[in-house]
Protein backbone atom coordinates (compact mmCIF):
# COMPACT_ATOMS: atom_id res chain seq x y z
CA UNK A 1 5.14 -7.55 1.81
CA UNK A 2 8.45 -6.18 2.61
CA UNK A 3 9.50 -6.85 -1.38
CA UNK A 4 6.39 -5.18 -2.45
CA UNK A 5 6.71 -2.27 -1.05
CA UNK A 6 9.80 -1.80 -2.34
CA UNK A 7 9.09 -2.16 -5.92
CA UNK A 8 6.64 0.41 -5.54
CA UNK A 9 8.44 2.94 -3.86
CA UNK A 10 9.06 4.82 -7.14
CA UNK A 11 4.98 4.65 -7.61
CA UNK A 12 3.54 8.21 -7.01
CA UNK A 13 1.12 7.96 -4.30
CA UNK A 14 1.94 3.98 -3.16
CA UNK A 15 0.70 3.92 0.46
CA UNK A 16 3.03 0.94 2.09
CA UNK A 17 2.28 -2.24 3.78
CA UNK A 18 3.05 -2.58 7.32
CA UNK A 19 2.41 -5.53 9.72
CA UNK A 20 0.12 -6.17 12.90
CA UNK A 21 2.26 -8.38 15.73
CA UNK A 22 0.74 -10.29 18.35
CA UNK A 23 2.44 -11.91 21.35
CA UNK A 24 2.02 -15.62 21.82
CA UNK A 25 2.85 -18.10 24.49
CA UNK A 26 3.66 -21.87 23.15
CA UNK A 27 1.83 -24.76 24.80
CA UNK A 28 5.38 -25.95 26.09
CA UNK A 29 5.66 -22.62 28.18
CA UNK A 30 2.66 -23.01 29.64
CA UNK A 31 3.12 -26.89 30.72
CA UNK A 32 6.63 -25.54 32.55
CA UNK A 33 5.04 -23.10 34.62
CA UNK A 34 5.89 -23.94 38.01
CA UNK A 35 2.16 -24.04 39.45
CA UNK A 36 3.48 -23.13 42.83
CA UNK A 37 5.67 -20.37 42.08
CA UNK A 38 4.01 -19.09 38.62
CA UNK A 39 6.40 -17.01 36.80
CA UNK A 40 5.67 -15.21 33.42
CA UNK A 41 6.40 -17.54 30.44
CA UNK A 42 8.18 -16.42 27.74
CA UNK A 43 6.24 -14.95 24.66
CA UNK A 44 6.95 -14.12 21.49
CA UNK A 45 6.10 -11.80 18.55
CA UNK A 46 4.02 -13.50 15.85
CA UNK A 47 3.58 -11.30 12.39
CA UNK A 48 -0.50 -12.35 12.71
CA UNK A 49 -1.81 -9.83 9.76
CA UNK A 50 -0.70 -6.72 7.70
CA UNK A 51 -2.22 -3.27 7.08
CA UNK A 52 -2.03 0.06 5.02
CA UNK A 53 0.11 3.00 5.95
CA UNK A 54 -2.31 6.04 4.90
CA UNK A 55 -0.11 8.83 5.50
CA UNK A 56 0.97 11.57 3.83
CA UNK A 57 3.69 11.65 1.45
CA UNK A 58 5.60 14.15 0.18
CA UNK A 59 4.39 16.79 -2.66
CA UNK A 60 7.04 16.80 -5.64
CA UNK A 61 6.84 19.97 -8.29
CA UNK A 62 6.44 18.20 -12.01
CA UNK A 63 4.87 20.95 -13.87
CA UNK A 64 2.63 18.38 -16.01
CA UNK A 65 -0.92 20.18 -16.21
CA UNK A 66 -2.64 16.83 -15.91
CA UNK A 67 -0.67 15.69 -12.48
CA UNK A 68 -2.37 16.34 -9.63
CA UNK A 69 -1.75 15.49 -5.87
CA UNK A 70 -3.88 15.36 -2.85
CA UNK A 71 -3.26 16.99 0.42
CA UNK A 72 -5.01 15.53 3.28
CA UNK A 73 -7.61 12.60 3.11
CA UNK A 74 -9.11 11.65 0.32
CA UNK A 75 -8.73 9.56 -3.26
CA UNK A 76 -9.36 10.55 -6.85
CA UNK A 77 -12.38 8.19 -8.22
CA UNK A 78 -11.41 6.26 -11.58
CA UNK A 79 -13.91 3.52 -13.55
CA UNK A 80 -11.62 0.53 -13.84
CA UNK A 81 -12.72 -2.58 -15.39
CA UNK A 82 -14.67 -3.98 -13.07
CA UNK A 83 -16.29 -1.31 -11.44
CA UNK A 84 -14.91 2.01 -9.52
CA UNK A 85 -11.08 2.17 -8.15
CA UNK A 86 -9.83 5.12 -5.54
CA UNK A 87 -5.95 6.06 -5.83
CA UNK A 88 -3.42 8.73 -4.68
CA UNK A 89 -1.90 8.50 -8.09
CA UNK A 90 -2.47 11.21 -10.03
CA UNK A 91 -0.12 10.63 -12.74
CA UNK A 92 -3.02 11.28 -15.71
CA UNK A 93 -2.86 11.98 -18.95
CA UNK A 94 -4.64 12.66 -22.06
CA UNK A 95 -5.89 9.93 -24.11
CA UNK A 96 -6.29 10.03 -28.23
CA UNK A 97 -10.22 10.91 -27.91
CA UNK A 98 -9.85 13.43 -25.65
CA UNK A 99 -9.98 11.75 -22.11
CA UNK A 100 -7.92 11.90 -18.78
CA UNK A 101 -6.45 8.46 -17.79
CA UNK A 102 -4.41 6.62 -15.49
CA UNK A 103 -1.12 5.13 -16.27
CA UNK A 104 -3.26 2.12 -17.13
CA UNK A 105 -5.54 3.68 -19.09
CA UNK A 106 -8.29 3.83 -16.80
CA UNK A 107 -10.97 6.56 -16.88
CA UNK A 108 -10.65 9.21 -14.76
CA UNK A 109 -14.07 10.25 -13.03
CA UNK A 110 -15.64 13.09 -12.43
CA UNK A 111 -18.19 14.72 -10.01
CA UNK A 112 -21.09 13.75 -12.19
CA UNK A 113 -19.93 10.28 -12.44
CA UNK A 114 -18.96 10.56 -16.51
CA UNK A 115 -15.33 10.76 -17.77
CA UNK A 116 -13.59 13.70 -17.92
CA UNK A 117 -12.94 14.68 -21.40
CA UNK A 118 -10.88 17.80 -22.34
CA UNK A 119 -10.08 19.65 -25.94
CA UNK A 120 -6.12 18.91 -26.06
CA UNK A 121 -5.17 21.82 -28.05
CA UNK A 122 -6.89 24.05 -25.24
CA UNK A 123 -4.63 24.68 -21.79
CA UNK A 124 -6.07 23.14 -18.55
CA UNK A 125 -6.36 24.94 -15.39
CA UNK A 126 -6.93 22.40 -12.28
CA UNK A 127 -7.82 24.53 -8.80
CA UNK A 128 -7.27 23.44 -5.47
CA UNK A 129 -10.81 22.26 -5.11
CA UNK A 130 -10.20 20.32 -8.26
CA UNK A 131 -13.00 22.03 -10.54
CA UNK A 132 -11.50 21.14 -14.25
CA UNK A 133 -11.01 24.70 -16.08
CA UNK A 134 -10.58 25.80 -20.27
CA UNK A 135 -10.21 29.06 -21.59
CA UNK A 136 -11.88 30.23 -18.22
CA UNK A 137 -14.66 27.94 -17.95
CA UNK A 138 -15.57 24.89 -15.82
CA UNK A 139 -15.82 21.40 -17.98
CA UNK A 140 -15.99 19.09 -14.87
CA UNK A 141 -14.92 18.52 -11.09
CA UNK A 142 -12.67 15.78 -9.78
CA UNK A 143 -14.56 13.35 -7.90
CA UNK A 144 -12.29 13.34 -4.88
CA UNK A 145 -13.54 11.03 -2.44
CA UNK A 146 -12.84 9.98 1.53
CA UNK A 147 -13.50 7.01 3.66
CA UNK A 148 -14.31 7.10 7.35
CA UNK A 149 -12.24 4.12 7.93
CA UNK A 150 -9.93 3.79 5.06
CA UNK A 151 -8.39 0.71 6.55
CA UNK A 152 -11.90 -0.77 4.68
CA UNK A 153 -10.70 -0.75 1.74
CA UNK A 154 -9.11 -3.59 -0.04
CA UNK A 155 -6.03 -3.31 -1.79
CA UNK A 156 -5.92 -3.61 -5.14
CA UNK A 157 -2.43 -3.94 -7.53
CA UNK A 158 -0.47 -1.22 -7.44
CA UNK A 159 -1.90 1.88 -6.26
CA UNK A 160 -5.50 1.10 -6.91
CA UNK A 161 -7.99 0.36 -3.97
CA UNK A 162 -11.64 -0.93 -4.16
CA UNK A 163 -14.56 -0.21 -1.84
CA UNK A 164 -15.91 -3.09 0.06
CA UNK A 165 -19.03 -3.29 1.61
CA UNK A 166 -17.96 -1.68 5.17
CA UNK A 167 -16.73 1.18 3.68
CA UNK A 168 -18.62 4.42 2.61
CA UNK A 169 -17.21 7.39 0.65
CA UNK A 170 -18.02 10.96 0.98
CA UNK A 171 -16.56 14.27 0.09
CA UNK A 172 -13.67 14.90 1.97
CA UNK A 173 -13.66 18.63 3.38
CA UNK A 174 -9.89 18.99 4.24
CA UNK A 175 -8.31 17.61 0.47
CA UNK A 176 -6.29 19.87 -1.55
CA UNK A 177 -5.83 19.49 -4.92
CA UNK A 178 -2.09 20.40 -6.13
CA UNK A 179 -1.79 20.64 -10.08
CA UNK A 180 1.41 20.25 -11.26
CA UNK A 181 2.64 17.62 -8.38
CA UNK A 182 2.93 14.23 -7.52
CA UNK A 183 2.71 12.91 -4.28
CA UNK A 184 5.44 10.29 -3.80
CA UNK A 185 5.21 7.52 -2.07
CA UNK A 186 5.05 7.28 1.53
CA UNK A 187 7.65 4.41 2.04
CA UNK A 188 11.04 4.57 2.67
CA UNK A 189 13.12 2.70 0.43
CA UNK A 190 16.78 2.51 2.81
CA UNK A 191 14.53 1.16 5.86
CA UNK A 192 12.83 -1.33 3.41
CA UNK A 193 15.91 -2.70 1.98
CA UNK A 194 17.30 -2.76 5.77
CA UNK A 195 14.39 -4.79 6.95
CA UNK A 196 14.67 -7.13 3.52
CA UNK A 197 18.28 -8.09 4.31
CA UNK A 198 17.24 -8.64 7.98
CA UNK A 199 14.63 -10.94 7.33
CA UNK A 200 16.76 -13.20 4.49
CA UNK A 201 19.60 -13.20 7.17
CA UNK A 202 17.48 -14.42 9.74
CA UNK A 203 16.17 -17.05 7.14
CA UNK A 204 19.63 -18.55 5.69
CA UNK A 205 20.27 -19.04 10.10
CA UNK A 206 17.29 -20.98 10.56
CA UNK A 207 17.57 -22.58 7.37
CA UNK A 208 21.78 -23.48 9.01
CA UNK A 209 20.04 -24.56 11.86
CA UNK A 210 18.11 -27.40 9.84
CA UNK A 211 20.35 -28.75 8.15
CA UNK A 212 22.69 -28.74 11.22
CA UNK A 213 19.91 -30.75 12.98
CA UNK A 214 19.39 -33.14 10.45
CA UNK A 215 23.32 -33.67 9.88
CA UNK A 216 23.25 -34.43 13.73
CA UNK A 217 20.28 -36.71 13.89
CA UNK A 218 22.33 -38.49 10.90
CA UNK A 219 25.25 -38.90 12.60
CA UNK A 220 23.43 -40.19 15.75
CA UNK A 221 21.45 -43.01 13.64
CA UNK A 222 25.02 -44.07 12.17
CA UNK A 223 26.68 -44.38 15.73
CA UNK A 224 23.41 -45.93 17.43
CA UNK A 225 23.87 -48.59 13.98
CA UNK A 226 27.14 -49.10 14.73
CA UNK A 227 26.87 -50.04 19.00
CA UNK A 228 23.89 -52.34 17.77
CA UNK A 229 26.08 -54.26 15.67
């Protein structure tokens, strides 16, 4: 999780992975409670399940006509390949025929449900409510979509997300579309790395541990060989 999230911290509008803990108390704990005096075993955090930050992250100026951010809730609407995808990535561009795609060549939707397609020699105006604009007039609308409980949602590679069937999108009211900017992502790269170095330091100790433990229980079958002979 931890490595994920850093290899998409460069990914314009990557929402990061963070984990659920629950406190347990082992079976050995509870057989050493004193019944007569009852004090409060010792518990201990368990990493039981992980979920998806969904905040905000920040707004960076690129000046490409087809990048577009989100501020507030909400997700652009794009046809993958097996069926529709939501994203805070709105690094599109302009494909050979004339339509706006992801990085991965996705279709970008619009309010209708179609593609969008735009004349590439022609400028493109985007406005905060995300209507599509050339030479003046309106060729489509982002579909810009929002989920009541985003947490829903199943995680898809990369930036994508997929609808499942708990989750229903409507039109968000408080999304702003930003043309011209990318949101970045919402995870912090230094406290990721931190946390990465932590966890592979705590696993080389208990890894020590082992094989200190097995050395020993060597050892002690060698000297119990011995005194039997």
């Amino acid at each position: 999780m931890l490595a994920n999230n850093l290899a998409n911290q460069a990914s314009p509008g990557y929402k990061a992975d963070r984990e659920f803990y629950s406190l347990y108390v082992s079976q050995e704990a509870l057989d050493s409670v004193d019944a007569s005096v009852l004090p409060t075993p010792t518990t201990a955090p368990v990493i039981e399940s992980q979920w998806t930050d969904f905040s905000q992250g920040t707004l960076t100026e690129t000046g490409g006509s087809l990048h577009v951010a989100l501020s507030g809730s909400g997700f652009f609407k794009i046809q993958g390949p097996n069926g529709p995808l939501y994203t805070r990535n709105g690094n599109f561009s302009l494909s050979t025929n004339g339509q706006v795609q992801t990085q991965e060549g996705y279709p970008v939707l619009g309010r209708d449900g179609q593609p969008i397609r735009l004349n590439g020699s022609r400028s493109v105006e985007i406005t905060p409510a995300g209507e599509v604009r050339q030479d003046g007039a309106a060729v489509s609308q982002l579909d810009v979509v929002t989920f009541a409980q985003p947490q829903t949602l199943a995680k898809q590679s990369g930036t994508y997300f997929q609808m499942t069937d708990s989750a229903a999108a409507t039109t968000p009211s408080n999304a702003t579309v930003y043309q011209g900017r990318l949101e970045s992502s919402n995870h912090s790269p230094a406290d990721g790395s931190v946390r990465l170095i932590t966890v592979l330091r705590q696993f080389e100790m208990l890894q020590k541990a082992v094989q200190i433990g097995t050395e020993m229980s060597r050892r002690a079958d060698e000297v119990a060989r011995v005194s039997g002979s």
